[in-house]
PDB file of N, CA and C in Angstrom:
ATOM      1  N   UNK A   1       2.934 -18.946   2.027  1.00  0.00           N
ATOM      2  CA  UNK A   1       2.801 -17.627   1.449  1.00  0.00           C
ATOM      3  C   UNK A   1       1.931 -16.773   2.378  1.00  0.00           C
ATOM      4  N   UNK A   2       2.367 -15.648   2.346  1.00  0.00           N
ATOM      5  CA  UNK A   2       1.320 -14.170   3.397  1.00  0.00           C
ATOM      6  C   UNK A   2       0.884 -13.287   3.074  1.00  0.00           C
ATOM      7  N   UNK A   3      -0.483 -13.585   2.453  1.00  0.00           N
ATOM      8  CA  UNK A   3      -0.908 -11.732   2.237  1.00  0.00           C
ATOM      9  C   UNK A   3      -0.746 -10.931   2.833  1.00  0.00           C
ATOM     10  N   UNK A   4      -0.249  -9.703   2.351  1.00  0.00           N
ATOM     11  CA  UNK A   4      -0.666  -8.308   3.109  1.00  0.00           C
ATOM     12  C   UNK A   4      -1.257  -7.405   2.794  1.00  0.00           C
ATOM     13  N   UNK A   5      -2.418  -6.776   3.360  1.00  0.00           N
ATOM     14  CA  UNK A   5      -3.306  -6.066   3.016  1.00  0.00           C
ATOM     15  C   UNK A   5      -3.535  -5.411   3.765  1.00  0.00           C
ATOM     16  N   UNK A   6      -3.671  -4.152   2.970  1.00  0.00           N
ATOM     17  CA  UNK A   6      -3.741  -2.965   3.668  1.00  0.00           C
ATOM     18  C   UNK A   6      -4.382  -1.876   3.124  1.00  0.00           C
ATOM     19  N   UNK A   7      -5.614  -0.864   3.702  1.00  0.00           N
ATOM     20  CA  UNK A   7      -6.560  -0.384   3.246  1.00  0.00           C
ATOM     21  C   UNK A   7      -6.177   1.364   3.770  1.00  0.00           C
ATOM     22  N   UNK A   8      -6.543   2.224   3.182  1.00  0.00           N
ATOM     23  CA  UNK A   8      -6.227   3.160   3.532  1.00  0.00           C
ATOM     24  C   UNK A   8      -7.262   4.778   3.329  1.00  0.00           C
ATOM     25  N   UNK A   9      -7.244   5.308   4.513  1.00  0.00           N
ATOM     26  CA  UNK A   9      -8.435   6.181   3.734  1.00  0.00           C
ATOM     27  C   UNK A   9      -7.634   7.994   4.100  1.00  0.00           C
ATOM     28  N   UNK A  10      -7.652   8.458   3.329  1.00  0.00           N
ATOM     29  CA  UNK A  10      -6.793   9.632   3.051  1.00  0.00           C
ATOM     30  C   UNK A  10      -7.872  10.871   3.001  1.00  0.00           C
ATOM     31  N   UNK A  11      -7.094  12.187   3.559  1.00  0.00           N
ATOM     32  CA  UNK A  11      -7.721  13.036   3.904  1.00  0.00           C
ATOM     33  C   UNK A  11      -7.581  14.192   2.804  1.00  0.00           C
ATOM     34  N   UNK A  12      -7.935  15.310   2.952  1.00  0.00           N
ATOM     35  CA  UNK A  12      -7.885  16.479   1.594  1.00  0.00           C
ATOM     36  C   UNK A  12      -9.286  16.365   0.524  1.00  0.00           C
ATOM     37  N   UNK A  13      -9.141  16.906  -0.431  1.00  0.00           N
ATOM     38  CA  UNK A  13     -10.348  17.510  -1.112  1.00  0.00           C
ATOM     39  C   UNK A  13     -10.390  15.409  -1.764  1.00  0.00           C
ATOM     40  N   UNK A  14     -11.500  15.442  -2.998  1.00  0.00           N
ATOM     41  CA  UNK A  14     -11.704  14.288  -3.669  1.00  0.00           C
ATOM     42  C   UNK A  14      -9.980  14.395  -4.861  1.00  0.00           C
ATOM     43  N   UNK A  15      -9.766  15.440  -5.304  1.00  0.00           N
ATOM     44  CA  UNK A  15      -8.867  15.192  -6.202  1.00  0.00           C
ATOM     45  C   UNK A  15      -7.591  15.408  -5.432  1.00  0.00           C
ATOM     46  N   UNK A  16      -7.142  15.877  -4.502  1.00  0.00           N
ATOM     47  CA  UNK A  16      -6.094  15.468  -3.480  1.00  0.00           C
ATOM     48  C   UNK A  16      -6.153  13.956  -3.280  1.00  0.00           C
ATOM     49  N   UNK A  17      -6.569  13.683  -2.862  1.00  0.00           N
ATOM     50  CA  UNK A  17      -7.023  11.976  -2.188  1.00  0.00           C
ATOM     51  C   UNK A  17      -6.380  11.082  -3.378  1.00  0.00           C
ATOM     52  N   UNK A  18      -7.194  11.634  -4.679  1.00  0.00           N
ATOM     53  CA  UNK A  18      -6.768  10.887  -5.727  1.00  0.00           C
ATOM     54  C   UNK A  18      -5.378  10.674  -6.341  1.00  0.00           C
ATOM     55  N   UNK A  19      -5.023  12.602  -6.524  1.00  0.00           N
ATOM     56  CA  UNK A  19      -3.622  12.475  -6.915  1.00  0.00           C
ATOM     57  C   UNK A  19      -2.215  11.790  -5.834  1.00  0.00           C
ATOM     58  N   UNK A  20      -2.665  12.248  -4.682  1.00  0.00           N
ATOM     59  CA  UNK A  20      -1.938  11.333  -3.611  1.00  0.00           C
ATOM     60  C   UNK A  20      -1.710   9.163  -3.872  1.00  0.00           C
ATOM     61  N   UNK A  21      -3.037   9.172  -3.929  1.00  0.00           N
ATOM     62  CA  UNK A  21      -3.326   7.524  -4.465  1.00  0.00           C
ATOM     63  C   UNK A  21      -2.822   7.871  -5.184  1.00  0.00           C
ATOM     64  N   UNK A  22      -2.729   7.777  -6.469  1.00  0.00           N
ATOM     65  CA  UNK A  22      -1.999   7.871  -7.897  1.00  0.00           C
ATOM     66  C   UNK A  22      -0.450   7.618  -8.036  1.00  0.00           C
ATOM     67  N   UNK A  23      -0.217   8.872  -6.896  1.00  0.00           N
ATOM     68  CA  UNK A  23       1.591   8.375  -6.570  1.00  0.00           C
ATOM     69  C   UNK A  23       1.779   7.319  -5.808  1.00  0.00           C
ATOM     70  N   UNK A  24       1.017   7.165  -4.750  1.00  0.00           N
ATOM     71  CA  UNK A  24       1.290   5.990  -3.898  1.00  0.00           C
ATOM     72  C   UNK A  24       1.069   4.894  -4.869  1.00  0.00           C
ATOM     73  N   UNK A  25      -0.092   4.470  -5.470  1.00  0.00           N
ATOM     74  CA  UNK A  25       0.485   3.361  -5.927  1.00  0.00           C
ATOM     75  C   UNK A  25       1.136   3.330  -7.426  1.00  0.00           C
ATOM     76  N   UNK A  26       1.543   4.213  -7.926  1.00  0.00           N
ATOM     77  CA  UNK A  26       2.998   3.964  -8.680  1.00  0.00           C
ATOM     78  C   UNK A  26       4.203   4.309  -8.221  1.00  0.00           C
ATOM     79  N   UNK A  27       4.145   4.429  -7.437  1.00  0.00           N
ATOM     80  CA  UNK A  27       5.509   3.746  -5.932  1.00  0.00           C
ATOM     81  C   UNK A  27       5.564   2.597  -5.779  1.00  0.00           C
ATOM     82  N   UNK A  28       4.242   2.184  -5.412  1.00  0.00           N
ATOM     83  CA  UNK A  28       3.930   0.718  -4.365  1.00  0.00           C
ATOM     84  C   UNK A  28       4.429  -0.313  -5.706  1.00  0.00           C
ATOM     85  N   UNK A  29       3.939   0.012  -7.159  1.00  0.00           N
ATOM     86  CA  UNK A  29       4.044  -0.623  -8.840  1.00  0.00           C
ATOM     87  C   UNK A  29       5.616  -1.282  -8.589  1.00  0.00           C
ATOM     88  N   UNK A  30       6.436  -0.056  -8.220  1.00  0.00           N
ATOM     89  CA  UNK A  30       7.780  -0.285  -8.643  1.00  0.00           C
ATOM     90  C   UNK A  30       8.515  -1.198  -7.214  1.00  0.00           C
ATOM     91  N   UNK A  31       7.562  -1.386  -6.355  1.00  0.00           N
ATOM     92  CA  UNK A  31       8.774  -2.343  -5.371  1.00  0.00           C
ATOM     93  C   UNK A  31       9.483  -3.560  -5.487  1.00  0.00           C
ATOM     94  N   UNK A  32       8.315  -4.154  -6.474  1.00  0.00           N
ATOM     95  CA  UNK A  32       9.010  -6.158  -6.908  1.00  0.00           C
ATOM     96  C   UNK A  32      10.053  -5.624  -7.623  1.00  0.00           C
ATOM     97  N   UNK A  33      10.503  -4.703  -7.612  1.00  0.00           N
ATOM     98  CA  UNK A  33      11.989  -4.316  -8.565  1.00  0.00           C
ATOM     99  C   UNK A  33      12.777  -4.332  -8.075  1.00  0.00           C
ATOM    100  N   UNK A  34      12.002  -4.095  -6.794  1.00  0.00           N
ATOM    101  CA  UNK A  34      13.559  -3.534  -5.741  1.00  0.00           C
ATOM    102  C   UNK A  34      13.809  -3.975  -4.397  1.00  0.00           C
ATOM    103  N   UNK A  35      12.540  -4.965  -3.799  1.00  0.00           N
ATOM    104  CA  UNK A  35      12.314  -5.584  -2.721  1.00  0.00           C
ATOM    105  C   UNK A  35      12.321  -7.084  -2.925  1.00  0.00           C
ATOM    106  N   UNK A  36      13.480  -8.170  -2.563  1.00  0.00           N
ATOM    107  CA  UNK A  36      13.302  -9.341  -3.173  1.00  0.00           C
ATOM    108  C   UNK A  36      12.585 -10.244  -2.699  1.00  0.00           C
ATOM    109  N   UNK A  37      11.758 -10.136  -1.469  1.00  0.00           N
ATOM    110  CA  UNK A  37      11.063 -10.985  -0.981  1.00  0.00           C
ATOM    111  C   UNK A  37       9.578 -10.741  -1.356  1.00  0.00           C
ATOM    112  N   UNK A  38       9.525  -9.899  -2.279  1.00  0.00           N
ATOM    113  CA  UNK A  38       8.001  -9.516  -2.406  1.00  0.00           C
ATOM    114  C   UNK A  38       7.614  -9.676  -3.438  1.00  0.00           C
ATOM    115  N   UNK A  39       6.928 -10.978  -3.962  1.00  0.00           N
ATOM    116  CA  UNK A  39       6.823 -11.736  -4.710  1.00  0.00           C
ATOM    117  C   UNK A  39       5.634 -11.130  -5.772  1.00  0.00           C
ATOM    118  N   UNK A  40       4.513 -10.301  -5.502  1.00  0.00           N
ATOM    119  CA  UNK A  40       3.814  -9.431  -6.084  1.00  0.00           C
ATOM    120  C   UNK A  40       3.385  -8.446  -5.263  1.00  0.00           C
ATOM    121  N   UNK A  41       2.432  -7.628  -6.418  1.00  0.00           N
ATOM    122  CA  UNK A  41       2.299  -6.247  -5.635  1.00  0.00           C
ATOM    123  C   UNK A  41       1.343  -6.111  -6.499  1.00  0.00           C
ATOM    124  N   UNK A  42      -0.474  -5.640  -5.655  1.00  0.00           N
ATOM    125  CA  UNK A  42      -1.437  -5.409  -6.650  1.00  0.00           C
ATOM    126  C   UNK A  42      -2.096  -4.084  -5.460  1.00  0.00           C
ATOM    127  N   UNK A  43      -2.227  -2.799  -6.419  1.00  0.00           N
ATOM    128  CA  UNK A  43      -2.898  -1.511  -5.873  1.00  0.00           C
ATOM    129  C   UNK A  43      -3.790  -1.262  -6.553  1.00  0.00           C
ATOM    130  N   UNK A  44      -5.451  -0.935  -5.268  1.00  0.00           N
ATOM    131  CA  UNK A  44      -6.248  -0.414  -6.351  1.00  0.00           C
ATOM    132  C   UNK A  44      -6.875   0.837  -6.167  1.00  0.00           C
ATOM    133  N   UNK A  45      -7.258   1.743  -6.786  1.00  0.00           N
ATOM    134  CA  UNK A  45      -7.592   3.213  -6.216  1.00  0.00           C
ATOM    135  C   UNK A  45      -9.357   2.796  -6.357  1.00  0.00           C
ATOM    136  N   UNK A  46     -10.051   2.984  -5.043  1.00  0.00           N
ATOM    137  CA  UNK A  46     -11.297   3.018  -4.802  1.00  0.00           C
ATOM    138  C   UNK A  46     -12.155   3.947  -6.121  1.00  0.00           C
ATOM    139  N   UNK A  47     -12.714   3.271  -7.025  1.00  0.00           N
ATOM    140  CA  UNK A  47     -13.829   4.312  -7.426  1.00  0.00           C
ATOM    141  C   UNK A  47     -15.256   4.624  -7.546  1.00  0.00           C
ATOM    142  N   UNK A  48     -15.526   3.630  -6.115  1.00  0.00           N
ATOM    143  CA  UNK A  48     -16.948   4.475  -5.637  1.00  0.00           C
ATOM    144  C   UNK A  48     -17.294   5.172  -5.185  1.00  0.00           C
ATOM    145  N   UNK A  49     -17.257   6.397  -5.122  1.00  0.00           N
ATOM    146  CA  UNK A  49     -17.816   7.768  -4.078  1.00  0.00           C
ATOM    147  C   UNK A  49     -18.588   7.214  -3.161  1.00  0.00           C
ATOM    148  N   UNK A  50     -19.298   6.096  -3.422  1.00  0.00           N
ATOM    149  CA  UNK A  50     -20.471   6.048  -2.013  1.00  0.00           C
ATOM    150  C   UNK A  50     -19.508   5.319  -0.767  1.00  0.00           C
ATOM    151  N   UNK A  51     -18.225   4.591  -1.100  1.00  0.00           N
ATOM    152  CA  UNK A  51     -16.848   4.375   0.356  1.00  0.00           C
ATOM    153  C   UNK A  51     -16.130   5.522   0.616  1.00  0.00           C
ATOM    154  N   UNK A  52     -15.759   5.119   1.896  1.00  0.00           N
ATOM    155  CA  UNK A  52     -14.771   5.898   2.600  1.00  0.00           C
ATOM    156  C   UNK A  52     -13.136   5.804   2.452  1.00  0.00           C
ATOM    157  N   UNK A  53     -12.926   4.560   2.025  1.00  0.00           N
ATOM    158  CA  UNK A  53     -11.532   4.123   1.885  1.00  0.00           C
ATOM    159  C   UNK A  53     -11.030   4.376   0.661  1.00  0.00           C
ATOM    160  N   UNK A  54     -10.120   4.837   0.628  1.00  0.00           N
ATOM    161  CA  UNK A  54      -9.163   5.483  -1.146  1.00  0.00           C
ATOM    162  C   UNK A  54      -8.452   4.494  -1.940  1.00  0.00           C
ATOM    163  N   UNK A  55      -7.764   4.134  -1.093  1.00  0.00           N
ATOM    164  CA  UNK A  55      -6.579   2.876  -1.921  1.00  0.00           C
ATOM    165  C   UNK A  55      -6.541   1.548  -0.915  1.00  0.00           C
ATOM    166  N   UNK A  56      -6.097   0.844  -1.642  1.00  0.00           N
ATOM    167  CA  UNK A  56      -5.793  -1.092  -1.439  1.00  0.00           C
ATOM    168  C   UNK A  56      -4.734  -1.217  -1.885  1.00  0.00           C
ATOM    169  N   UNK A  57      -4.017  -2.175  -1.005  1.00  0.00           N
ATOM    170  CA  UNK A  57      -2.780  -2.811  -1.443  1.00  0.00           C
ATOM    171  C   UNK A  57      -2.507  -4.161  -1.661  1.00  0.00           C
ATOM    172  N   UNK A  58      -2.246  -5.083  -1.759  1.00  0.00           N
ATOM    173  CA  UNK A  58      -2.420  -6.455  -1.381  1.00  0.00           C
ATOM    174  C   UNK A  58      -1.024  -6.881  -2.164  1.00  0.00           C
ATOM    175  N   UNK A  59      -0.347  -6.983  -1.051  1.00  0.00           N
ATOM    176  CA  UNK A  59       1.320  -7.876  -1.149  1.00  0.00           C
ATOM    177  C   UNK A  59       1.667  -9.121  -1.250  1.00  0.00           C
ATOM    178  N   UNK A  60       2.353  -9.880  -1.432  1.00  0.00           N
ATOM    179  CA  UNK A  60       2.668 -11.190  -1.240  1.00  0.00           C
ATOM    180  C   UNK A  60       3.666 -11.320  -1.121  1.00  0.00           C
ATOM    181  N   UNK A  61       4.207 -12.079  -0.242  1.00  0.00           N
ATOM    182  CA  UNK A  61       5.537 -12.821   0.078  1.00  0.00           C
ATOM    183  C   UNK A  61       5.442 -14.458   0.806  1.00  0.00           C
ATOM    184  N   UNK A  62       6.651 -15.109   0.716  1.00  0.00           N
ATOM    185  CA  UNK A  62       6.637 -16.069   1.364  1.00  0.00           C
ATOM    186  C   UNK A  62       6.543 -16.104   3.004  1.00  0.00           C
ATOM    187  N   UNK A  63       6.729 -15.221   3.768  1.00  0.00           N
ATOM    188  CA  UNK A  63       6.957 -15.674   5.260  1.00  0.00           C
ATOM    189  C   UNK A  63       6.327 -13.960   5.960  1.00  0.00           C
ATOM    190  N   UNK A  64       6.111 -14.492   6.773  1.00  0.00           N
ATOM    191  CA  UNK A  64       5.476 -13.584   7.973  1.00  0.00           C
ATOM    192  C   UNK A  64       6.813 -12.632   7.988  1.00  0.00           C
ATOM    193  N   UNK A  65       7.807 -13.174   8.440  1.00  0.00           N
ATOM    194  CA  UNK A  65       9.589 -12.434   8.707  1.00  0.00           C
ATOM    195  C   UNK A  65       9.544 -11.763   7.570  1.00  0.00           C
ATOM    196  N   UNK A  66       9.245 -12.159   6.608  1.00  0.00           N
ATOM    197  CA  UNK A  66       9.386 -11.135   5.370  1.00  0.00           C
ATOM    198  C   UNK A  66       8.328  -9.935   4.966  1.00  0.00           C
ATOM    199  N   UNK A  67       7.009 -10.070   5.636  1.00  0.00           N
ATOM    200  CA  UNK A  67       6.462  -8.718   5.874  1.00  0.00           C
ATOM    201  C   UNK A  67       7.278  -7.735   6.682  1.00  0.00           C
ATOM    202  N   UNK A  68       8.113  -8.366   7.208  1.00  0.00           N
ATOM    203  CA  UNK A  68       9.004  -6.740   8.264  1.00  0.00           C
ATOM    204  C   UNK A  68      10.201  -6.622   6.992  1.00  0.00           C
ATOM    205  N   UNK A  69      10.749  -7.658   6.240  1.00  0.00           N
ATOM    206  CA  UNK A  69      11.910  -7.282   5.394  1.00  0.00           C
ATOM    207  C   UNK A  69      10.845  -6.300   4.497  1.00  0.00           C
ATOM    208  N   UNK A  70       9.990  -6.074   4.035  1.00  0.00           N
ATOM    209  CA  UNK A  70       9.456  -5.722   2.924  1.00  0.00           C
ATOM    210  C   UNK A  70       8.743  -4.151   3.966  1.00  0.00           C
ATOM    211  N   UNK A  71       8.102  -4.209   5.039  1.00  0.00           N
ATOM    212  CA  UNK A  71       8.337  -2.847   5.238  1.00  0.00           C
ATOM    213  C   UNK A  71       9.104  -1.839   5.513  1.00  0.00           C
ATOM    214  N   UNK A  72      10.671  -2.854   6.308  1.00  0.00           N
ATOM    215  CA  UNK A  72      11.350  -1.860   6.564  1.00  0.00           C
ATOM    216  C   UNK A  72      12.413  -1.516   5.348  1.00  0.00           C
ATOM    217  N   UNK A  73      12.334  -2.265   4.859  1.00  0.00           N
ATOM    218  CA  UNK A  73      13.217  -1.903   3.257  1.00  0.00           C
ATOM    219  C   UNK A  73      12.506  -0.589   2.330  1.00  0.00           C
ATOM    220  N   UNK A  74      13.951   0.527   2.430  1.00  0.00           N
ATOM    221  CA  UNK A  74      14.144   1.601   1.930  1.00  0.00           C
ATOM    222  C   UNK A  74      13.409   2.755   1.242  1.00  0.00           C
ATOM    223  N   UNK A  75      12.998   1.632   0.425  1.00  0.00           N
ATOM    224  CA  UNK A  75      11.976   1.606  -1.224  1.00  0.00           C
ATOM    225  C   UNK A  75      10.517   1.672  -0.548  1.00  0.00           C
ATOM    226  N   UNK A  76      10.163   0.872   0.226  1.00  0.00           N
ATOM    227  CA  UNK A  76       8.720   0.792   0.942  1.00  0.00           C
ATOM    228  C   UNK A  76       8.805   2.050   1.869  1.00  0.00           C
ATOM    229  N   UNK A  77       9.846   2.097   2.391  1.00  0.00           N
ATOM    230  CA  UNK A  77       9.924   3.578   3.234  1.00  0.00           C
ATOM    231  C   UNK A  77       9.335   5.351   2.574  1.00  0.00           C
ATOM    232  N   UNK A  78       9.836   4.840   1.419  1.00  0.00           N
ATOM    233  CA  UNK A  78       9.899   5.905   0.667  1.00  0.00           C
ATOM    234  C   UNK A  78       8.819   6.037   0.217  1.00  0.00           C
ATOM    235  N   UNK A  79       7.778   4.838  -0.507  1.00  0.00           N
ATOM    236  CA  UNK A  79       6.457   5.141  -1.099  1.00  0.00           C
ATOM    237  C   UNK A  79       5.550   5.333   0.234  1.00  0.00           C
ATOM    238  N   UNK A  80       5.715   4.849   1.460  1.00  0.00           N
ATOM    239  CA  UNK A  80       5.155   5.213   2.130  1.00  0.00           C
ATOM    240  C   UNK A  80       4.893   6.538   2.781  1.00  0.00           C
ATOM    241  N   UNK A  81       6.001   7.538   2.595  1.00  0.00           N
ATOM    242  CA  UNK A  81       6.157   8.531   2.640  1.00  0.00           C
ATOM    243  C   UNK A  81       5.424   9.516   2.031  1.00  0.00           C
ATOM    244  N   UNK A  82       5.006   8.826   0.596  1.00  0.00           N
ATOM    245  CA  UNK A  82       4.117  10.060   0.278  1.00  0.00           C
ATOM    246  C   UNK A  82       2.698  10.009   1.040  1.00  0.00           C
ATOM    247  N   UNK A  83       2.218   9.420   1.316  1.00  0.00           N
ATOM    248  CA  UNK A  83       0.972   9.470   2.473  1.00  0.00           C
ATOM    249  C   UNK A  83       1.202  10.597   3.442  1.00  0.00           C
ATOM    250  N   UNK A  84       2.455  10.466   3.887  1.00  0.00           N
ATOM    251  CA  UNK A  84       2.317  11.940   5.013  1.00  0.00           C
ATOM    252  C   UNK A  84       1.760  12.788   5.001  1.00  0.00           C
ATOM    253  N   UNK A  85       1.046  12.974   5.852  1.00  0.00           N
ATOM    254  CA  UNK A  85       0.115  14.397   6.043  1.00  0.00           C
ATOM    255  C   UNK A  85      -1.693  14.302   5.317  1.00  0.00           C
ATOM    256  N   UNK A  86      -1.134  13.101   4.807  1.00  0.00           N
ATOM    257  CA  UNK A  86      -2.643  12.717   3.835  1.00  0.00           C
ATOM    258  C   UNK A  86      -3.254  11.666   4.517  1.00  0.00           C
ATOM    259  N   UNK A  87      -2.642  10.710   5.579  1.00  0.00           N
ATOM    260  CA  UNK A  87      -3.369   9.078   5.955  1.00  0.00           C
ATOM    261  C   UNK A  87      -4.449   9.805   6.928  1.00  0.00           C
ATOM    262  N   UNK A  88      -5.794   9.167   6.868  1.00  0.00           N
ATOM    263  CA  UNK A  88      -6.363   9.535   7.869  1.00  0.00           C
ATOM    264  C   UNK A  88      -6.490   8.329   8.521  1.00  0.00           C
ATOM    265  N   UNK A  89      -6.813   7.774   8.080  1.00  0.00           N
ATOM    266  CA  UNK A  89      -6.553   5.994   8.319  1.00  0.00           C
ATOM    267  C   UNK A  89      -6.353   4.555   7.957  1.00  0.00           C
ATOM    268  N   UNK A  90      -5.506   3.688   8.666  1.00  0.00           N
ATOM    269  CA  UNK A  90      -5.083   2.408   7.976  1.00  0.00           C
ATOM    270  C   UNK A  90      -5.529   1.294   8.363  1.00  0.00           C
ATOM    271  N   UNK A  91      -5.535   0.131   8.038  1.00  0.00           N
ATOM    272  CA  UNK A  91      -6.557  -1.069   8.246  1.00  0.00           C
ATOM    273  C   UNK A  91      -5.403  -2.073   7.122  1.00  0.00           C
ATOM    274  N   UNK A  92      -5.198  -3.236   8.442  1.00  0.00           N
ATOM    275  CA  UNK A  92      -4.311  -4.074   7.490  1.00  0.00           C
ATOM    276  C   UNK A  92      -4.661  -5.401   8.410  1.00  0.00           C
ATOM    277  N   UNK A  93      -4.758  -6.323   7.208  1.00  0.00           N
ATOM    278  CA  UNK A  93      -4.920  -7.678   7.616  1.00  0.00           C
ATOM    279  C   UNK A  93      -3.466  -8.863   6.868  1.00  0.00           C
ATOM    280  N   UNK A  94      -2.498  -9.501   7.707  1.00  0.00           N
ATOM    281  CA  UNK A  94      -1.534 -10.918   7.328  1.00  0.00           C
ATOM    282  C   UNK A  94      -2.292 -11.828   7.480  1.00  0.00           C
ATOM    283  N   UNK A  95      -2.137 -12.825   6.534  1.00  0.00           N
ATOM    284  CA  UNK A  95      -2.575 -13.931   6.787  1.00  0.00           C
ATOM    285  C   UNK A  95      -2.208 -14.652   5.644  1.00  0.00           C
ATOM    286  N   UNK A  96      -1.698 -16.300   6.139  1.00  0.00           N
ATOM    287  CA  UNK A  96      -1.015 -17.138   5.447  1.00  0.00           C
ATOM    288  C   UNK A  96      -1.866 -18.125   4.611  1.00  0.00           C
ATOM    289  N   UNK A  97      -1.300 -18.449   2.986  1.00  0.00           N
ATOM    290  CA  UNK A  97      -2.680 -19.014   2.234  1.00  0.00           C
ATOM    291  C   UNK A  97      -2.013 -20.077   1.657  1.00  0.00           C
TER     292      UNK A  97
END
């Protein structure tokens, strides 16, 4: 099995940042619906003001090969999309457990 994790820190006012997170991860909610190698899906929206980073993701699948089926598939394309114009920066760690 391979976590994927991935941290993200987004740009715009505090309630931009938020409502952006908000959609992203009820995007990210709906992929085990629609991505079959992606065995769960847990998002969390940062709520300490005293960090820099906004949202967390943490994926699971069986195989390394299947972190590329699971990003380049459609559905992940698409929630990733709403970030545009908002990522200021990303931070991601795989690793097999």
């Amino acid at each position: 099995m391979v976590k994927h994790i991935v941290a993200f820190k987004l740009s715009g006012t505090q309630q931009e940042r938020r409502a952006v997170a908000e959609s992203f991860r009820d995007a990210l909610m709906e992929l085990p619906l629609h991505i079959s190698v992606l065995r769960s899906m847990e998002v969390g929206i940062n709520e300490n003001p005293a960090e820099q980073w906004d949202v967390v993701l943490t994926a699971v699948v069986d195989t390394m090969a299947d972190v590329a089926v699971y990003a380049d598939h459609p559905a992940h394309v698409a929630a990733a999309a709403i970030l545009a114009g908002h990522k200021e920066a990303r931070a991601c760690v795989d690793y097999e457990f």
